[in-house]
Protein backbone atom coordinates (compact mmCIF):
# COMPACT_ATOMS: atom_id res chain seq x y z
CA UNK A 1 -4.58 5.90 11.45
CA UNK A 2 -1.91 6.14 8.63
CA UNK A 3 -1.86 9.79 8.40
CA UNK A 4 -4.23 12.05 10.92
CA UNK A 5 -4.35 14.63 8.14
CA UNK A 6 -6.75 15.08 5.01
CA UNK A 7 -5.09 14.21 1.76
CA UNK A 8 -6.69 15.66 -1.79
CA UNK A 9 -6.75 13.86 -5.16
CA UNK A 10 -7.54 15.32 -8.33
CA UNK A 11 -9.62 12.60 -10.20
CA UNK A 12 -8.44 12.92 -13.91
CA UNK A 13 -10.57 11.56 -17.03
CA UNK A 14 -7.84 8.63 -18.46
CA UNK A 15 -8.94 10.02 -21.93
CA UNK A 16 -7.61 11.63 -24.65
CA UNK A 17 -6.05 14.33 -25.42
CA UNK A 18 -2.90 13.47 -23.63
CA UNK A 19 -1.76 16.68 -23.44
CA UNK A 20 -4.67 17.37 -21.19
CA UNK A 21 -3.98 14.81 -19.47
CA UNK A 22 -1.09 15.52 -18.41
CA UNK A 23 -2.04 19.14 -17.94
CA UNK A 24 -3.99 17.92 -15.44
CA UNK A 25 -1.58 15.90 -13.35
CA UNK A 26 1.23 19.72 -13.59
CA UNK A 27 -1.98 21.33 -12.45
CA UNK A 28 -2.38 18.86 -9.36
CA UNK A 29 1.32 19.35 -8.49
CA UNK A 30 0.76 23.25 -8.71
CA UNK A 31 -2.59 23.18 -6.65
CA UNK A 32 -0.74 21.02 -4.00
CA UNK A 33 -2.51 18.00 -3.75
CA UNK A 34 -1.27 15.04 -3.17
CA UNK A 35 -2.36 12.15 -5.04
CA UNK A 36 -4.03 12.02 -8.60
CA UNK A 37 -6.76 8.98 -9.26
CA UNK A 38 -8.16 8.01 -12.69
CA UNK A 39 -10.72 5.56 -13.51
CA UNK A 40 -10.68 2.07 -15.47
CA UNK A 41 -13.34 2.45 -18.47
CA UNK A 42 -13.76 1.04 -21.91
CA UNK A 43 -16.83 3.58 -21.77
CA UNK A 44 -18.29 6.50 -20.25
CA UNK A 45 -21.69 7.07 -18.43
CA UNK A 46 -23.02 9.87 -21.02
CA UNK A 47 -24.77 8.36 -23.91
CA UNK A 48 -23.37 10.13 -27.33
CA UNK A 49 -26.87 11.88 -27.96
CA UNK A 50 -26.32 13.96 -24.62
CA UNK A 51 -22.35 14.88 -26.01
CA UNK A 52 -22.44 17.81 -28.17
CA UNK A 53 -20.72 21.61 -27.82
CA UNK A 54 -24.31 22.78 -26.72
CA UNK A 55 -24.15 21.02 -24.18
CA UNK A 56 -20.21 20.86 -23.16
CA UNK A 57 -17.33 22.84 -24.54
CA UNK A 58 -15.39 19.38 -23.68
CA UNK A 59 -17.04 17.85 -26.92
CA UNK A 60 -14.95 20.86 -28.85
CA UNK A 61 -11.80 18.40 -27.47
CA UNK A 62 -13.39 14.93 -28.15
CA UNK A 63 -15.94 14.63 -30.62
CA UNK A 64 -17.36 11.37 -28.31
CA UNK A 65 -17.91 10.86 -24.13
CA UNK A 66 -16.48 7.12 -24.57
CA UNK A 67 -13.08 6.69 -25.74
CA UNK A 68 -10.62 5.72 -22.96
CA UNK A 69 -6.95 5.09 -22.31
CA UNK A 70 -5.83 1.88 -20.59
CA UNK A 71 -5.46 2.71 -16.99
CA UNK A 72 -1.81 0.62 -16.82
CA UNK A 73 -0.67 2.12 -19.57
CA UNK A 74 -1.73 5.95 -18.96
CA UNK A 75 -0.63 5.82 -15.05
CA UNK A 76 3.02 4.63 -16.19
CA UNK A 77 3.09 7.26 -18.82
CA UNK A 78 2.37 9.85 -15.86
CA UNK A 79 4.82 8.42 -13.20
CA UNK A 80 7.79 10.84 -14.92
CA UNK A 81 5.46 13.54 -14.53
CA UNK A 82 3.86 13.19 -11.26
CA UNK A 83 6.60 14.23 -8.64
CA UNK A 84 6.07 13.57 -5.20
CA UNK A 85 2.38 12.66 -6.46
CA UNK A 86 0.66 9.29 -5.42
CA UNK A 87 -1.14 7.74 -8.79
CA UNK A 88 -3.93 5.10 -8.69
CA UNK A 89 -6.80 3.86 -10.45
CA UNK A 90 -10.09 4.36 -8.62
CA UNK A 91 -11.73 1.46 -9.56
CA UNK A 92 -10.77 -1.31 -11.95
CA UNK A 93 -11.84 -4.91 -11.45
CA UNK A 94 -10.59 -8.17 -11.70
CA UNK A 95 -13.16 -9.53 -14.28
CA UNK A 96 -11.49 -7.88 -16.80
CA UNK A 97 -8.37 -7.86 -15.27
CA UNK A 98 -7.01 -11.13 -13.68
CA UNK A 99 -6.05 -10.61 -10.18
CA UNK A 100 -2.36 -12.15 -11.22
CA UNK A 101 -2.38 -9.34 -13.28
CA UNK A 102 -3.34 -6.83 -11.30
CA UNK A 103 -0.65 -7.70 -8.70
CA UNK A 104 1.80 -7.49 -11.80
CA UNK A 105 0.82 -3.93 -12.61
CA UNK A 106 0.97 -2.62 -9.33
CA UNK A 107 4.10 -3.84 -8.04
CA UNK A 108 5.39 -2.76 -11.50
CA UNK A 109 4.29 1.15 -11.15
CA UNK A 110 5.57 0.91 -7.84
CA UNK A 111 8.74 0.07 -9.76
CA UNK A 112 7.85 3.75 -11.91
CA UNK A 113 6.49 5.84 -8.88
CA UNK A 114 8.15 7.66 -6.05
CA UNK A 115 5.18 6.85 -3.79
CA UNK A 116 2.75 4.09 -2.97
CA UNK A 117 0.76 3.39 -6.36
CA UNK A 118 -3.21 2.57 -4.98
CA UNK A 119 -4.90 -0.22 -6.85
CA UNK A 120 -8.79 0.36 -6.21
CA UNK A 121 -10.85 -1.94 -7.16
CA UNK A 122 -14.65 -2.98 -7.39
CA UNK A 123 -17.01 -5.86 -8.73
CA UNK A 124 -17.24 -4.25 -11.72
CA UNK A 125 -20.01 -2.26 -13.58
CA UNK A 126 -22.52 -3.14 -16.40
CA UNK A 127 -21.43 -1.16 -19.26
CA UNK A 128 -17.58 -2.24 -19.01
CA UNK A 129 -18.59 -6.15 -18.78
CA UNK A 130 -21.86 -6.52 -21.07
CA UNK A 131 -21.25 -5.20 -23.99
CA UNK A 132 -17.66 -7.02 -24.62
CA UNK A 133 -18.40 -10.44 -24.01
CA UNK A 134 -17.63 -10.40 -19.93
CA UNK A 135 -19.08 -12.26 -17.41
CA UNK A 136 -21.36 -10.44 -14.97
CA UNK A 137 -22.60 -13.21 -12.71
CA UNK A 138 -22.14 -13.57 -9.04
CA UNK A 139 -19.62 -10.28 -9.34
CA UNK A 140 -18.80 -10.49 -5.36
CA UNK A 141 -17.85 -13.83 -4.85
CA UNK A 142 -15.47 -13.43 -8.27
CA UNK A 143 -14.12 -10.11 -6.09
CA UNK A 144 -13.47 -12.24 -3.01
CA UNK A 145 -11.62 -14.68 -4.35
CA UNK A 146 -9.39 -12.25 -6.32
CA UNK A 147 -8.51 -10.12 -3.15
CA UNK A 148 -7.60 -13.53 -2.10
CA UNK A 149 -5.08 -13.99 -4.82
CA UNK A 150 -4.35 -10.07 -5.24
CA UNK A 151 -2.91 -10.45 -1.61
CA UNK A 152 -0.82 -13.46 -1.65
CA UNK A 153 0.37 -11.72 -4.43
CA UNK A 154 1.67 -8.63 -2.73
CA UNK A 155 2.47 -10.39 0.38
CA UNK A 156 3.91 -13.85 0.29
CA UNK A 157 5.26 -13.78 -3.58
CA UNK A 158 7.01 -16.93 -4.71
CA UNK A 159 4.36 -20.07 -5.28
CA UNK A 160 0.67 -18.89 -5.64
CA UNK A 161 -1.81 -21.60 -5.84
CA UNK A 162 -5.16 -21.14 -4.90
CA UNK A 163 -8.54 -23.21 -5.85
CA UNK A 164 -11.65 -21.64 -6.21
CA UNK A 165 -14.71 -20.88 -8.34
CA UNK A 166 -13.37 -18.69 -10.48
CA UNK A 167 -10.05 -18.57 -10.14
CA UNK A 168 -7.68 -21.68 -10.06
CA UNK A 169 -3.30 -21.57 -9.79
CA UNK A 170 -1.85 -24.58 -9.06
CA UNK A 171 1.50 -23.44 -9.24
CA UNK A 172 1.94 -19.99 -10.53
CA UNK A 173 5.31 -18.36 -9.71
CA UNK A 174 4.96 -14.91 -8.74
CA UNK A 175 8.19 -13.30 -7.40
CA UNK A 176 8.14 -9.42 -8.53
CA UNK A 177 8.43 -7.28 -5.04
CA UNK A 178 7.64 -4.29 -4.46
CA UNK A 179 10.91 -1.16 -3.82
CA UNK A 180 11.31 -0.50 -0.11
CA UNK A 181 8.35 1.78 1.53
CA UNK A 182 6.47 1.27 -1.65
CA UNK A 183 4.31 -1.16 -1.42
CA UNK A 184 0.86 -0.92 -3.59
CA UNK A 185 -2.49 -0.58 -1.27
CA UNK A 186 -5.19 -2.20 -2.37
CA UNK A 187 -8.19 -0.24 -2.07
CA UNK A 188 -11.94 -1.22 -2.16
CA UNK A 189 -14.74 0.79 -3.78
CA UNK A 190 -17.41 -0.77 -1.55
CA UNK A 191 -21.16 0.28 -0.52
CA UNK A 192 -23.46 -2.61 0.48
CA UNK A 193 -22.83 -5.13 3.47
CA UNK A 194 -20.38 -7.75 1.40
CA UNK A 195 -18.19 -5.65 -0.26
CA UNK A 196 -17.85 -3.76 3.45
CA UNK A 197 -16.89 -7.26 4.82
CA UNK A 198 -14.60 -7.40 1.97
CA UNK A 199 -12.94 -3.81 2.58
CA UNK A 200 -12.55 -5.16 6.78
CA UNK A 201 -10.73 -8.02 5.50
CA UNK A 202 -8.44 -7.35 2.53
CA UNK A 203 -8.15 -3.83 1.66
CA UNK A 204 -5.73 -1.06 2.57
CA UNK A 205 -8.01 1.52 1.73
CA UNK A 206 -11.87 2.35 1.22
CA UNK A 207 -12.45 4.03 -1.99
CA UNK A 208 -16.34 4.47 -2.44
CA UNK A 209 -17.99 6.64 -4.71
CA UNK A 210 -20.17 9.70 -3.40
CA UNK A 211 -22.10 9.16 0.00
CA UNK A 212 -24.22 11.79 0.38
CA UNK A 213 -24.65 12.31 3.89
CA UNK A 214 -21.20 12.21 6.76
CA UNK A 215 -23.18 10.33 8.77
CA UNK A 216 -23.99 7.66 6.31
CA UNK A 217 -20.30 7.78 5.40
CA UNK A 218 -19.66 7.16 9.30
CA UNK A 219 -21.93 4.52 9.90
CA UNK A 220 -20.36 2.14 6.59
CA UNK A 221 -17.00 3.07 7.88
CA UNK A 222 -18.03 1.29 10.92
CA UNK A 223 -18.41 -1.72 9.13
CA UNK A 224 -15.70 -1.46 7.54
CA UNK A 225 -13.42 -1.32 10.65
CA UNK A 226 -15.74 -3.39 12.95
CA UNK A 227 -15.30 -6.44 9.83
CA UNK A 228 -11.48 -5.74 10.59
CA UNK A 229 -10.96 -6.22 13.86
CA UNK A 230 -13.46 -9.61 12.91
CA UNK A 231 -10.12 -10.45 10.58
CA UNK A 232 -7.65 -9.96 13.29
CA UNK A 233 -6.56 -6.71 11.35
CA UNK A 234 -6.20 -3.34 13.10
CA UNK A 235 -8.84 -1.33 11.75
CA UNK A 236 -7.08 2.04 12.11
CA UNK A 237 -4.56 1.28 9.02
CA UNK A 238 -7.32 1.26 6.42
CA UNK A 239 -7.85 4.23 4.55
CA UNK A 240 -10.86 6.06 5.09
CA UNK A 241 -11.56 7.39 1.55
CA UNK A 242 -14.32 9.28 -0.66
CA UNK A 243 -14.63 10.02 -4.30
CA UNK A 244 -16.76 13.07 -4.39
CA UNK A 245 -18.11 14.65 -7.84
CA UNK A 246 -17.69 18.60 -6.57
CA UNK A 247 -19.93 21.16 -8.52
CA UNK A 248 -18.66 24.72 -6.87
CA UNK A 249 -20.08 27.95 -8.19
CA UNK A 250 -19.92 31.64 -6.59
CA UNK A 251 -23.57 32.03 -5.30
CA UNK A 252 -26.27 28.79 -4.39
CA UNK A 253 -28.26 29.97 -6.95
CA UNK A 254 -25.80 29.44 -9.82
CA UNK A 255 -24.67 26.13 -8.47
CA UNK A 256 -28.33 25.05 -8.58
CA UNK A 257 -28.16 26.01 -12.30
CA UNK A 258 -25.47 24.05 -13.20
CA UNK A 259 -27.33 21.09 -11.18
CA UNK A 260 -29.52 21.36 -14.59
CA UNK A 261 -26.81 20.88 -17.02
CA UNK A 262 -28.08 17.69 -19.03
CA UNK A 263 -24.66 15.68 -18.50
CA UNK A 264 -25.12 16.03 -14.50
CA UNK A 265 -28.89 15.69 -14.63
CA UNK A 266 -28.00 12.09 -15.64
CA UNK A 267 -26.37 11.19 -12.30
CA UNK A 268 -30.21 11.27 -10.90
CA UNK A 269 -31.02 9.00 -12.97
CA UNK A 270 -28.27 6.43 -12.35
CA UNK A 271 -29.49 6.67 -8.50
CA UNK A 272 -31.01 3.41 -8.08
CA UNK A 273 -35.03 2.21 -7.99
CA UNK A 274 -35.13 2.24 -4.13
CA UNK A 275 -34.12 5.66 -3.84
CA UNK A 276 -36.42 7.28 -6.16
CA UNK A 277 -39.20 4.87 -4.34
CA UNK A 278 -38.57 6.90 -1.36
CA UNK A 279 -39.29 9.80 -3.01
CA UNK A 280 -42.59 7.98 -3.85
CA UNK A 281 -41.62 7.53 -7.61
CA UNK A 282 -40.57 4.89 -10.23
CA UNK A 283 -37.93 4.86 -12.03
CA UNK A 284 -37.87 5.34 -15.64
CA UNK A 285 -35.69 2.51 -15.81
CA UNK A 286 -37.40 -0.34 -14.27
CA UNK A 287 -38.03 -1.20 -10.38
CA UNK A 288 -35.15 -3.36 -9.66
CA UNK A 289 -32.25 -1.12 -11.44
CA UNK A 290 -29.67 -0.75 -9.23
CA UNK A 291 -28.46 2.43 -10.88
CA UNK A 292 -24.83 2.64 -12.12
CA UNK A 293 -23.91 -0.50 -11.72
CA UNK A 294 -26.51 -1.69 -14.52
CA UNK A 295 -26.44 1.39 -16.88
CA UNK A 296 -25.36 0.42 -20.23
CA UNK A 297 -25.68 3.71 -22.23
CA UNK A 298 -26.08 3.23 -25.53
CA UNK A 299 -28.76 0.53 -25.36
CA UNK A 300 -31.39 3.07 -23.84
CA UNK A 301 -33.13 4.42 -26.81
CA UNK A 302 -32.58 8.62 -27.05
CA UNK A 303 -36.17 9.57 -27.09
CA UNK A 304 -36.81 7.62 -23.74
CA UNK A 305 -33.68 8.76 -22.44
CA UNK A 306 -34.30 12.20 -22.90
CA UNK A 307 -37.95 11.68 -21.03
CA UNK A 308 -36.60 9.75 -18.51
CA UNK A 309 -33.99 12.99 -17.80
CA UNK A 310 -37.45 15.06 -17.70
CA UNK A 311 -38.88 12.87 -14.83
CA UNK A 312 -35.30 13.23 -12.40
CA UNK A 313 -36.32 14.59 -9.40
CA UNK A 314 -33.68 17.73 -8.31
CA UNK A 315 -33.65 16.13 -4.81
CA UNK A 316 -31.54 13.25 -6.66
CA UNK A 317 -29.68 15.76 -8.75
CA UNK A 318 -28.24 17.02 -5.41
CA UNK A 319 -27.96 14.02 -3.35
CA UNK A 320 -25.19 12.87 -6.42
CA UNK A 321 -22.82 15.81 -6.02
CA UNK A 322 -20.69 18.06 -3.16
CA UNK A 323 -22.01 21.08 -4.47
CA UNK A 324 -22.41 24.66 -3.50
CA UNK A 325 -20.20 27.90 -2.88
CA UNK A 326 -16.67 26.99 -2.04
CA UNK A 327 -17.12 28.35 1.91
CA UNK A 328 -20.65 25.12 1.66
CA UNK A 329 -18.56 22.97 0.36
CA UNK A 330 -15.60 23.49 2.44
CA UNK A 331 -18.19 22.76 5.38
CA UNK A 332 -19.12 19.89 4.36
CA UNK A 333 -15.86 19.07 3.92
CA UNK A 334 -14.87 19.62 7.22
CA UNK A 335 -17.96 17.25 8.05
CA UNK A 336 -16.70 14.05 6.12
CA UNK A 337 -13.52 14.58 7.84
CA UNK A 338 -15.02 14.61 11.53
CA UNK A 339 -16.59 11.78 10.00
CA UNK A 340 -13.57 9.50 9.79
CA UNK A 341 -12.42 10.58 5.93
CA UNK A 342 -8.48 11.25 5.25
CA UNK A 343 -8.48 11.31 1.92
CA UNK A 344 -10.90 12.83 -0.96
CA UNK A 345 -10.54 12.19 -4.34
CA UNK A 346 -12.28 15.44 -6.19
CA UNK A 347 -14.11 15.35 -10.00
CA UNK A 348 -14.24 18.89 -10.36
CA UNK A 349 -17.61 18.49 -12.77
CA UNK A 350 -18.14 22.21 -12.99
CA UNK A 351 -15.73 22.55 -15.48
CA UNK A 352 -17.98 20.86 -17.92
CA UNK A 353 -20.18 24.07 -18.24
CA UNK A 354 -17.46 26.47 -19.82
CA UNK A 355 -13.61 27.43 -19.93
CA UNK A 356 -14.44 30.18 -17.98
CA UNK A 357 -16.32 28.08 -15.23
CA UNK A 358 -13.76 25.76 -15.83
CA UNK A 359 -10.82 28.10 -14.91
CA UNK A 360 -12.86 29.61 -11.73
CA UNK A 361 -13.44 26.29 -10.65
CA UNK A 362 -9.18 25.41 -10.55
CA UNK A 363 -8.57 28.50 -8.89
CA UNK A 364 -11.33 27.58 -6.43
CA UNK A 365 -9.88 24.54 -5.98
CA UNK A 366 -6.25 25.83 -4.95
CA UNK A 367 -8.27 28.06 -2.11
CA UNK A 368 -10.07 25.37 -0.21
CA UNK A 369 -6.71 23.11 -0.40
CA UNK A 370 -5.02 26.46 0.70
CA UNK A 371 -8.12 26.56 3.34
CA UNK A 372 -7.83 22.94 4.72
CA UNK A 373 -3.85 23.19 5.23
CA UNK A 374 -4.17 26.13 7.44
CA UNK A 375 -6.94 24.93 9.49
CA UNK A 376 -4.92 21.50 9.86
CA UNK A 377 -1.77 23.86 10.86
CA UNK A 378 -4.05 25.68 13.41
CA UNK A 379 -5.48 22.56 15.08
């Protein structure tokens, strides 16, 4: 393992106001963490008729959910702010972003950055790809291939050819390297079988979104390092990761009421058909949507979305979140961890309910990093 101990990002929105921002990355150098992790959007998940102040005290700030900064762009902006900070981008893909290019951005904030810059990336989501004019066919198989590139890239620069599908060099030069001990890691957000493989085979790291269970977490990992040592790669140097939506409130009771805020209501409802089958329901959204990944949110009509909110289940509000009082979720915390994770990425999405919530939930924040040092230094 690269590091026995647990390392905590603070997952920042890449949106404006940049002053908040970069609030956010002082704040993740005063709470102690140690890396900070921002996403790759051209939109957000919540559809404008759920953003309003009566519903977030965030709208006050941005009178829309969607607009976005470019993730290059933003994270180079940071590096003279972010210390001894790790930045990365948690995910991108490379249907928007050629793989060529993607090697050129990372080697050049590793150029910008005192430490490792991570380059997560995914096969890409619906509402970034649709909408614009991208191609969202066969979005694995475009993934492979650009890991393919994306590594010869980082590894063997000079000539990069490479034939495929997709993606054809004949003879691209590619010679920008990487400052010593600061090599970008490629990191995979991956949850089904193939993008698993994928992680085993290419990736430094393994960046998924929220798995709501440590032993479901354990069991993928094990794909992930069991595809690894099927590449000939030791499966110990790839980062066992998590990005985890945290909800933390002083009492159960009150984190279950937040669990009813509109905004977060809407993460049941991008859990995917099979999982509200097993609840014995259908989703509002047809029986083969595969949640997230095929949300495009303003193309469902308000009125349905609004009924369709009505008919989430609260078992799927609280499957999407680590929620609870900060001693529940610093135990389940401490579960991930025995479960193989080093290194959780946190969205604190309690902050959405007031500035008052929002300020209780930084503080809270700087106690269970406080908490997890000691019991580290104890061990």
């Amino acid at each position: 393992m690269k590091d026995a101990r647990l390392a905590l990002a603070l997952v920042v929105p890449a949106q404006p106001p940049l002053a908040s921002v970069l609030g956010l990355v002082r704040l993740a150098r005063l709470l102690r963490f140690d890396a900070v992790m921002v996403w790759d959007h051209f939109q957000d998940f919540v559809p404008r008729v759920l953003w309003s102040p009566r519903t977030t005290w965030i709208a006050r700030l941005r009178r829309s959910p969607h607009p976005y900064y470019d993730f290059a762009s933003l994270l180079g902006r940071l590096s003279a702010h972010a210390g001894r900070l790790r930045l990365g981008v948690g995910v991108t893909d490379p249907i928007r972003r050629h793989p060529v290019l993607l090697a050129q951005t990372a080697l050049t904030l590793a150029h910008l950055t005192r430490r490792p810059p991570i380059i997560g990336i995914g096969a890409g989501e619906a509402e970034n790809l649709e909408p614009y004019g991208f191609p969202f066919d066969r979005p694995v198989t475009r993934l492979e291939e650009a890991l393919a590139i994306l590594r010869a890239c980082l590894d063997t620069p000079g000539t990069i050819r490479f034939a495929g599908r997709f993606y054809q060099i004949t003879d691209g030069v590619f010679e920008l390297t990487a400052p010593p001990r600061r090599r970008p890691e490629i990191w995979l957000g991956a949850h089904g079988p193939r993008m698993l493989e994928l992680t085993g085979r290419f990736a430094d790291g393994w960046y998924p979104n929220w798995i709501d269970s440590p032993e479901r977490y354990a069991a993928r990992l094990a794909q992930v390092r069991q595809a690894a040592e099927r590449a000939g790669r030791d499966p110990t140097q790839i980062v066992p990761a998590l990005q985890a939506p945290v909800l933390l409130a002083p009492t159960e009771h009150a984190a279950r009421r937040l669990l009813h805020h509109p905004a977060l209501r809407l993460t049941g409802l991008l859990r995917p058909a099979d999982e509200w089958r097993e609840l014995g329901l259908e989703h509002p959204l047809g029986e083969h949507f595969r949640g997230y990944l095929d949300f495009i949110p303003e193309r469902v009509d308000p009125h349905a979305l609004r009924a369709a909110l009505r008919a989430v289940p609260p078992e799927l509000v609280e499957r999407s979140f680590l929620w609870g009082t900060p001693e529940q979720v610093l135990a389940r915390i401490r579960d991930y961890r025995e479960a193989g994770l080093r290194f959780l990425g946190l969205l604190p999405v309690s902050a959405l309910a007031s500035p008052q919530v929002a300020a209780w939930t930084v503080f809270t924040l700087w106690r269970l990093r406080r908490s997890l040092a000691r019991e580290l230094t104890e061990r």
